[in-house]
C-alpha atoms as a PDB file:
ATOM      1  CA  UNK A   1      26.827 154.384  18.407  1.00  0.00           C
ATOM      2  CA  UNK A   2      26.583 153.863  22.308  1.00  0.00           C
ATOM      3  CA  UNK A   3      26.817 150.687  24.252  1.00  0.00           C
ATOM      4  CA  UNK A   4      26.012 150.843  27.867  1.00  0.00           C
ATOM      5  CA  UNK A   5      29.345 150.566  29.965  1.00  0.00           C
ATOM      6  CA  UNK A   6      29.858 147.529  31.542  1.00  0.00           C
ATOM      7  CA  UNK A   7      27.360 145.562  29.585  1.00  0.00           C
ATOM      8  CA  UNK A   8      29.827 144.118  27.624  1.00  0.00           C
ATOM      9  CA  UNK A   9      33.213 142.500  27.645  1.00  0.00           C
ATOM     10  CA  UNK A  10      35.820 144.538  25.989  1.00  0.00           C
ATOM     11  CA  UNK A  11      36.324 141.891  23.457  1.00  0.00           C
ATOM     12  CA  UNK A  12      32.539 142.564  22.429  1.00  0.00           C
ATOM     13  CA  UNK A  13      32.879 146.604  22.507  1.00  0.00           C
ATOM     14  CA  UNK A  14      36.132 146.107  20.000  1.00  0.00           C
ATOM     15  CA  UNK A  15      34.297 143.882  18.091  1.00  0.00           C
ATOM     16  CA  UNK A  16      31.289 146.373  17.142  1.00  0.00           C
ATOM     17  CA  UNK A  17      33.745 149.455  16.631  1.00  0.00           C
ATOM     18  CA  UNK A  18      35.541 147.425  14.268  1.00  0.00           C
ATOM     19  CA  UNK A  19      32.549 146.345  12.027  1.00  0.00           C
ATOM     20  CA  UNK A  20      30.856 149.595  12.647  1.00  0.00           C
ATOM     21  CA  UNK A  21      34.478 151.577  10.980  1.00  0.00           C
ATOM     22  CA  UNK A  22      34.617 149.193   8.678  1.00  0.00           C
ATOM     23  CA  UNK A  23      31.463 147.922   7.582  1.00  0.00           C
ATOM     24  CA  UNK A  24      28.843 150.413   7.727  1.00  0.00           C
ATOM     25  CA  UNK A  25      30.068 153.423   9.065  1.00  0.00           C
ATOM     26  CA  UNK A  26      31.456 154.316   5.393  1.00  0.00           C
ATOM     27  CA  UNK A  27      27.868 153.225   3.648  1.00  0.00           C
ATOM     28  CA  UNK A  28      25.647 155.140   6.553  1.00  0.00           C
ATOM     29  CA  UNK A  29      27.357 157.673   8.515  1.00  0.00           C
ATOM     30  CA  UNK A  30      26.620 160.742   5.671  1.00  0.00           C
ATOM     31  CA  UNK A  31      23.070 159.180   5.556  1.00  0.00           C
ATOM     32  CA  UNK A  32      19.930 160.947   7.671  1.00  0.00           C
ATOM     33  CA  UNK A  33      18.577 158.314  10.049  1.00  0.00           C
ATOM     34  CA  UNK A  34      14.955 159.347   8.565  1.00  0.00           C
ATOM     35  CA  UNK A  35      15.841 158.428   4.478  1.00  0.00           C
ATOM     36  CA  UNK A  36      16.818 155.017   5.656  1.00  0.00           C
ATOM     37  CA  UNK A  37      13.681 153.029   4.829  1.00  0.00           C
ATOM     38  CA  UNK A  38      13.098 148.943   4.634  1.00  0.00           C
ATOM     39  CA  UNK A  39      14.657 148.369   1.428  1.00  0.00           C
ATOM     40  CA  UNK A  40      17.459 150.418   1.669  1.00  0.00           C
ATOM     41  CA  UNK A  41      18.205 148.639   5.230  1.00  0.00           C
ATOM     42  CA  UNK A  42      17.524 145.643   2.838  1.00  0.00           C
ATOM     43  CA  UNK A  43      20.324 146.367   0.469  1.00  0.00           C
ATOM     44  CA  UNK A  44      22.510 147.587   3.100  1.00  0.00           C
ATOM     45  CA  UNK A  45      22.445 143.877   4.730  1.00  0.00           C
ATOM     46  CA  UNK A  46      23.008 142.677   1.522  1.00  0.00           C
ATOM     47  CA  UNK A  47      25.998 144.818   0.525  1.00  0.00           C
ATOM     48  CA  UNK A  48      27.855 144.035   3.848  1.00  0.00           C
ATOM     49  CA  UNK A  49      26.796 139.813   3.036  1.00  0.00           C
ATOM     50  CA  UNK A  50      28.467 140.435  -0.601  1.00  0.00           C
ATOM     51  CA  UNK A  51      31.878 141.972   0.935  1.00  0.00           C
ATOM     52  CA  UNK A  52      32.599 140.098   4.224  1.00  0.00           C
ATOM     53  CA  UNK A  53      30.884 136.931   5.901  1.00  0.00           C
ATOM     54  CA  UNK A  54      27.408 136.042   7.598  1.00  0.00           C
ATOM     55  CA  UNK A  55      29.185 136.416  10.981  1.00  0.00           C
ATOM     56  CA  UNK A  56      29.985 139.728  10.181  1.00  0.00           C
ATOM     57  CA  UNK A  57      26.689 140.662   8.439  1.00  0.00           C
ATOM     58  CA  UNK A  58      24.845 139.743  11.335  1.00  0.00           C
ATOM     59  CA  UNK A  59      27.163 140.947  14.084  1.00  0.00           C
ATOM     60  CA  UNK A  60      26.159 144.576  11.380  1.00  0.00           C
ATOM     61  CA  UNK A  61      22.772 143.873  11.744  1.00  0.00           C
ATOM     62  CA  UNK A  62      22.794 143.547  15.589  1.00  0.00           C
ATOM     63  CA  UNK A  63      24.397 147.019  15.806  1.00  0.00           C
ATOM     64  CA  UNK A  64      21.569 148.281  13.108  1.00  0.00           C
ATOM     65  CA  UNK A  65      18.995 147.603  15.466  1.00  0.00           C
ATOM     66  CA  UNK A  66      20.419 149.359  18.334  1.00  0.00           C
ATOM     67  CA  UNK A  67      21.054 151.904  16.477  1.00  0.00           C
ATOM     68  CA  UNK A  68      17.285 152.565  15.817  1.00  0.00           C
ATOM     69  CA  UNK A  69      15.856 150.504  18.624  1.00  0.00           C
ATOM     70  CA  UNK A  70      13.946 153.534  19.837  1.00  0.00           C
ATOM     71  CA  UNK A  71      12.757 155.324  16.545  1.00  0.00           C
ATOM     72  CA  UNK A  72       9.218 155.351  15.831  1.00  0.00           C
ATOM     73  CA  UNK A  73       9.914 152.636  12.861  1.00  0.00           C
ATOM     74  CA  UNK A  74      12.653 150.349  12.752  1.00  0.00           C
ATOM     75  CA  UNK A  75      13.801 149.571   9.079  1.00  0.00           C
ATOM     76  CA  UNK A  76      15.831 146.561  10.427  1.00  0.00           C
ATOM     77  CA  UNK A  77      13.521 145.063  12.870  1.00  0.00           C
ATOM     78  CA  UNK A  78      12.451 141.993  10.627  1.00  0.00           C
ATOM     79  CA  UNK A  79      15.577 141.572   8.813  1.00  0.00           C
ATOM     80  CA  UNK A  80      16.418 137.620  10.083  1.00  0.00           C
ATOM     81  CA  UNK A  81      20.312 136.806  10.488  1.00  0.00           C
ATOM     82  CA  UNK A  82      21.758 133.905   8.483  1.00  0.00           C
ATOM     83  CA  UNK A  83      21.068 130.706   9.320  1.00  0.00           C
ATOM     84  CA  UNK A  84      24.606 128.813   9.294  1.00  0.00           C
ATOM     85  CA  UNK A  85      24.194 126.384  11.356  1.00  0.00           C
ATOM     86  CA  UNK A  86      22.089 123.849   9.134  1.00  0.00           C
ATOM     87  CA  UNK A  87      24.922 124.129   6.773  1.00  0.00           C
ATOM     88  CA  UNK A  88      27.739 123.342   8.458  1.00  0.00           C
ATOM     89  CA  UNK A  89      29.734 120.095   7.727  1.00  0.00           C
ATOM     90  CA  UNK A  90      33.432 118.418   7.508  1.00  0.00           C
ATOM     91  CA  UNK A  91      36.268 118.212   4.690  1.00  0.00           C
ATOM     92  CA  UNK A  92      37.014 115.316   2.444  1.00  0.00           C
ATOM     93  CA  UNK A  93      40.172 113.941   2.240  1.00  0.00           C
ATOM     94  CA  UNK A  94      40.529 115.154  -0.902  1.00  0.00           C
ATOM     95  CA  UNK A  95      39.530 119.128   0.341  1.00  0.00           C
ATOM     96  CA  UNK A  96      41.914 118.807   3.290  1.00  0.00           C
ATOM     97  CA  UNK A  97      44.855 118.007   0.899  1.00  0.00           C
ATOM     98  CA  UNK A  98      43.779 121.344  -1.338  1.00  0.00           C
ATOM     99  CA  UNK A  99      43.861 123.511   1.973  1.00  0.00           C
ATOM    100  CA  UNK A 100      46.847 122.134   3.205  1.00  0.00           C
ATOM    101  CA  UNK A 101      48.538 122.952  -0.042  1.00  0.00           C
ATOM    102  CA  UNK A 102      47.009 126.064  -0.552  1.00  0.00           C
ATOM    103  CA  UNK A 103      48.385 127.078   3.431  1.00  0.00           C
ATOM    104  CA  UNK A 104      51.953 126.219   2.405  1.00  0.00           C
ATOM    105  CA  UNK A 105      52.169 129.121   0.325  1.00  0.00           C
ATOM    106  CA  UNK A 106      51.615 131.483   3.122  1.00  0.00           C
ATOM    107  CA  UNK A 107      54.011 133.112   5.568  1.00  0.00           C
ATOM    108  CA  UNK A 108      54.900 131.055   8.381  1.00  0.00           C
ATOM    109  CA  UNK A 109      53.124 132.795  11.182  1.00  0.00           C
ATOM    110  CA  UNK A 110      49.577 131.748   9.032  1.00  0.00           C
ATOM    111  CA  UNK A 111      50.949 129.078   8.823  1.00  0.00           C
ATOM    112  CA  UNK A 112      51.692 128.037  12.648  1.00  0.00           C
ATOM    113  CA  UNK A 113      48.493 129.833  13.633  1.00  0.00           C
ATOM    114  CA  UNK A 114      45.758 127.387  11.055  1.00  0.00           C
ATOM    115  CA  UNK A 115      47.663 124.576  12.427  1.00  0.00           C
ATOM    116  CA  UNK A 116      47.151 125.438  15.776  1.00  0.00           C
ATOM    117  CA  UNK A 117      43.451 126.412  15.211  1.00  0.00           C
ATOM    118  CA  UNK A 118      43.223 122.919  14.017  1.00  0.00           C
ATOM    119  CA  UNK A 119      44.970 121.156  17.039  1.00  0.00           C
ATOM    120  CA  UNK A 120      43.308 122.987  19.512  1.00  0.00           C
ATOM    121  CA  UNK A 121      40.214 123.227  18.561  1.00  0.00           C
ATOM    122  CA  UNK A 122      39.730 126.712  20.326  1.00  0.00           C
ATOM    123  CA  UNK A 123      37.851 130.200  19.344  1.00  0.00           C
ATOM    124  CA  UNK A 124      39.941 131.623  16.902  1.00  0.00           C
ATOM    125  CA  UNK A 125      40.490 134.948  18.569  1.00  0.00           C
ATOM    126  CA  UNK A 126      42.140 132.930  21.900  1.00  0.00           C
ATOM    127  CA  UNK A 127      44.592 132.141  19.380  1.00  0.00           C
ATOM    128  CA  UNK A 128      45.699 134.907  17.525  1.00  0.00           C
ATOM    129  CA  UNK A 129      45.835 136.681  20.781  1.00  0.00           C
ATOM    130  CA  UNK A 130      47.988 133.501  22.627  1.00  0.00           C
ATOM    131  CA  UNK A 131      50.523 135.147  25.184  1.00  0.00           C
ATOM    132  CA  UNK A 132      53.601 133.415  26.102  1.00  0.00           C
ATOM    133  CA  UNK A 133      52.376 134.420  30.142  1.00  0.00           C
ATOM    134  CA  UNK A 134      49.838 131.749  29.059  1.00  0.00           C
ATOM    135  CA  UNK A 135      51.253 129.165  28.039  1.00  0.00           C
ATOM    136  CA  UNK A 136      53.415 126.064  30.191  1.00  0.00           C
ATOM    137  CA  UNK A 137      54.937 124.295  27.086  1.00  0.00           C
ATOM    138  CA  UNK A 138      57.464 122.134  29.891  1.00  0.00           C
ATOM    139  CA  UNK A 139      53.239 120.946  31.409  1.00  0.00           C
ATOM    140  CA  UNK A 140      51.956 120.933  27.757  1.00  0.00           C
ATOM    141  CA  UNK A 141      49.175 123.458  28.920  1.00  0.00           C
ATOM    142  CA  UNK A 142      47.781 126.498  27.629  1.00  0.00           C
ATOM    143  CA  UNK A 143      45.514 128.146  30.292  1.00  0.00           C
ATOM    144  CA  UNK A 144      43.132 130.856  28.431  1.00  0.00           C
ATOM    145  CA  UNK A 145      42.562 133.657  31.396  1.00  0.00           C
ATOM    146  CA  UNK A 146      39.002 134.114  32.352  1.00  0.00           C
ATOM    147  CA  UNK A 147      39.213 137.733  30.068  1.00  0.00           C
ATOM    148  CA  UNK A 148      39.555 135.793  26.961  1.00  0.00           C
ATOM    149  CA  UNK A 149      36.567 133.067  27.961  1.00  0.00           C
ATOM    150  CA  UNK A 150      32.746 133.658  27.455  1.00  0.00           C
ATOM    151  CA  UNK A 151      31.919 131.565  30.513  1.00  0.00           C
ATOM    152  CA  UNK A 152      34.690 133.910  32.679  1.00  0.00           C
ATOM    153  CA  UNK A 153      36.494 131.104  33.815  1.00  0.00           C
ATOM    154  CA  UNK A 154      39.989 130.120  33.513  1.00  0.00           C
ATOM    155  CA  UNK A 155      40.006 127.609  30.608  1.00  0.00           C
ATOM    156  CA  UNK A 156      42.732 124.915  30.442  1.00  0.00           C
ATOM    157  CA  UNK A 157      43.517 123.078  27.193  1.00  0.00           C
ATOM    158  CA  UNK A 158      46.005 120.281  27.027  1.00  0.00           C
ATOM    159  CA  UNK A 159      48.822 120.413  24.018  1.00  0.00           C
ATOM    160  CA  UNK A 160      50.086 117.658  22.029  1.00  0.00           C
ATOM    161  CA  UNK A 161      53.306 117.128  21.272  1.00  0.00           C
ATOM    162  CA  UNK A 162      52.917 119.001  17.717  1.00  0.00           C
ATOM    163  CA  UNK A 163      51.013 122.040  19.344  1.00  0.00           C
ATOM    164  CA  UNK A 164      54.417 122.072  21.655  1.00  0.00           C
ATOM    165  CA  UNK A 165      56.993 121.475  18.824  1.00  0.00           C
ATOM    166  CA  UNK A 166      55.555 124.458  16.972  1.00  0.00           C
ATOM    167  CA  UNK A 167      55.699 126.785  20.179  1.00  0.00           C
ATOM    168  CA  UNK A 168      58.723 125.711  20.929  1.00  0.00           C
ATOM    169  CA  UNK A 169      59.984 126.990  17.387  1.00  0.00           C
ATOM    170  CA  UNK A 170      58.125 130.619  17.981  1.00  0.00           C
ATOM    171  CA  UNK A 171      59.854 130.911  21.072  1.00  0.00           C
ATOM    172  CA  UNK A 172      63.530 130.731  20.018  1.00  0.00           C
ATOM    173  CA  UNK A 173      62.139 133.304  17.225  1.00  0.00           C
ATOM    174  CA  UNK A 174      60.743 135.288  19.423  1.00  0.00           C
ATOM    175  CA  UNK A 175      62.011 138.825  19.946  1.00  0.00           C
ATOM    176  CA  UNK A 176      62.870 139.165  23.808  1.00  0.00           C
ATOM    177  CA  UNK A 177      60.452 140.558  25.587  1.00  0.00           C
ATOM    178  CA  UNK A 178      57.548 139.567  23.150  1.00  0.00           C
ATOM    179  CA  UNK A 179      53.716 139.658  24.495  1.00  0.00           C
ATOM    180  CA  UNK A 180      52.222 137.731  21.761  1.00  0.00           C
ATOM    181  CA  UNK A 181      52.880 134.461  19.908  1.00  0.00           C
ATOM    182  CA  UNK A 182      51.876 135.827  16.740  1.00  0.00           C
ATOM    183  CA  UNK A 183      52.412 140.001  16.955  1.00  0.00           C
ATOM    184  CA  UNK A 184      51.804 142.014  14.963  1.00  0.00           C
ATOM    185  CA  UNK A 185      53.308 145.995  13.585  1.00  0.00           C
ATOM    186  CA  UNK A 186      50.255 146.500  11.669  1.00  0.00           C
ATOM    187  CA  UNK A 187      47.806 145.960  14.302  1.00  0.00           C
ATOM    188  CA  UNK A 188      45.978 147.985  17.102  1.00  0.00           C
ATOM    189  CA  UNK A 189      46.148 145.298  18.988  1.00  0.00           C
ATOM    190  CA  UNK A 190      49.567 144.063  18.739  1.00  0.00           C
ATOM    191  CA  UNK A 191      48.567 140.869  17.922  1.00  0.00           C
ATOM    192  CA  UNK A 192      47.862 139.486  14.300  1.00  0.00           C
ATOM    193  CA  UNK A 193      43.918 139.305  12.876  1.00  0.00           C
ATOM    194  CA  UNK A 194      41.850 137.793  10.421  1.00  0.00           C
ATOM    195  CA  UNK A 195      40.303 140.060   8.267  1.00  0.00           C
ATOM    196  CA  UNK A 196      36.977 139.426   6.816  1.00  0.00           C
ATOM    197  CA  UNK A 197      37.907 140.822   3.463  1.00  0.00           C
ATOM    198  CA  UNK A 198      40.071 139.769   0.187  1.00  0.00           C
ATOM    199  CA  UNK A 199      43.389 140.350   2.010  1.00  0.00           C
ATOM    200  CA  UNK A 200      42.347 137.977   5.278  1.00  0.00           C
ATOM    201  CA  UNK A 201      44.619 135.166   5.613  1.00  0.00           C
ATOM    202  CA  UNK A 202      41.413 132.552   5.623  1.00  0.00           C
ATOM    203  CA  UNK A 203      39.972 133.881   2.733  1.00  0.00           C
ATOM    204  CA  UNK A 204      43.291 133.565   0.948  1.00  0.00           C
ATOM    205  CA  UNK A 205      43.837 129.937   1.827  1.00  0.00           C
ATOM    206  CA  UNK A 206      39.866 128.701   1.377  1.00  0.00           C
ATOM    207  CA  UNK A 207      40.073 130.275  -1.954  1.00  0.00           C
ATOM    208  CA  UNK A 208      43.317 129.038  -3.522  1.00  0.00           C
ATOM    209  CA  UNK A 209      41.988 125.458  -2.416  1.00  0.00           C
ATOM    210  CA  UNK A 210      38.623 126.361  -4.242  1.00  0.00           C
ATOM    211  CA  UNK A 211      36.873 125.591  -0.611  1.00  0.00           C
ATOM    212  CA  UNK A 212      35.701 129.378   0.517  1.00  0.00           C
ATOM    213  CA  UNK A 213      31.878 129.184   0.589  1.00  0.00           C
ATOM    214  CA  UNK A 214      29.709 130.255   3.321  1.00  0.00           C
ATOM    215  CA  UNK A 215      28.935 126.156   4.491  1.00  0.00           C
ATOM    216  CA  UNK A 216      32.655 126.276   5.256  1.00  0.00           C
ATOM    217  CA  UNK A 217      32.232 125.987   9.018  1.00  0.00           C
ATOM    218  CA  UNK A 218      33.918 123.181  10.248  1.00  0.00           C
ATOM    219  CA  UNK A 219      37.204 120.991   9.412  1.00  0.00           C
END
């Protein structure tokens, strides 16, 4: 799989080596390009829907069609992405108290980092890779570099006191020296991720509450 240097953010490139190793990469990399016909790209979309997300099936699909943009027939040229956007809605009362009591039983870095998804409101990958450089807890700012932001600008979001108080706590736990709010051993990237699969901290909590289903967008 190629992708045209300097086409892309970095962000982006990790992004489609990541679903590429572990989304289809194991289903089609023994497979000849020229046994791959329109239902088995078909079932192949449908496999990757059954085991992950539509964000990540489609983000597969996307990668699919590069992939064979210039053979003579393209077996994934009318497969449509998902349409999630007609489906998205809020949380009852009733839901939100299932998800907060299905997120207590998680470790406290899950913890800290839902909450903080919720206060800030911002792209979930700004914060699981937060950076204490970032943040000015004593100005209750967090100011996302321009490397982080789609629009490449320097993006500034105010904290409330609760965002603060849970910094705050990271901090004094914090290994000197520490890049990342919520690191990570286990990852390439030194930071903490959500996986799309079983073990993904998201799943875990959406499903103890009963709430995962694909309409589960916004909260």
């Amino acid at each position: 799989m190629m992708v045209q240097a300097g086409t892309r953010r970095q962000k982006s490139l990790d992004d489609f080596e990541g679903n590429w190793k572990n989304h289809l990469a194991p289903r089609v990399a023994s497979m000849e390009a020229c046994n791959i016909t329109v239902d088995s790209a078909n079932k192949l979309m449908s496999d990757i829907f059954k085991d992950s997300t539509p964000s990540v099936r489609d983000k597969c699909l996307t990668i699919m069609k590069a992939v064979f943009a210039h053979h003579p027939t393209n077996p994934f040229q009318a497969i449509k992405k998902c349409n999630t956007k007609s489906r998205e809605r809020v949380l009852t009362l009733e839901e939100l108290k299932r998800f907060f009591d299905a997120m207590e039983a998680e470790a406290q870095i899950y913890q800290d980092v839902v909450m903080l998804l919720l206060i800030t409101a911002q792209r979930k990958m700004c914060v699981l890779s937060m950076e204490w450089s970032e943040l000015h807890l004593s100005s209750y700012l967090w100011l996302i570099p321009q490397s982080k932001m789609k629009g490449k600008n320097i993006h500034g979001v105010p904290l409330v006191s609760q965002a603060v108080e849970i910094l705050h706590r990271r901090y004094q736990e914090a290994p000197d020296g520490a890049k990342y709010v919520f690191p990570s051993d286990r990852s390439k990237s030194g930071h903490i991720v959500d996986k799309s699969g079983e073990s993904g901290f998201w799943k875990r909590i959406t499903k103890k509450a009963n709430l995962f289903s694909d309409d589960l967008i916004v909260i």
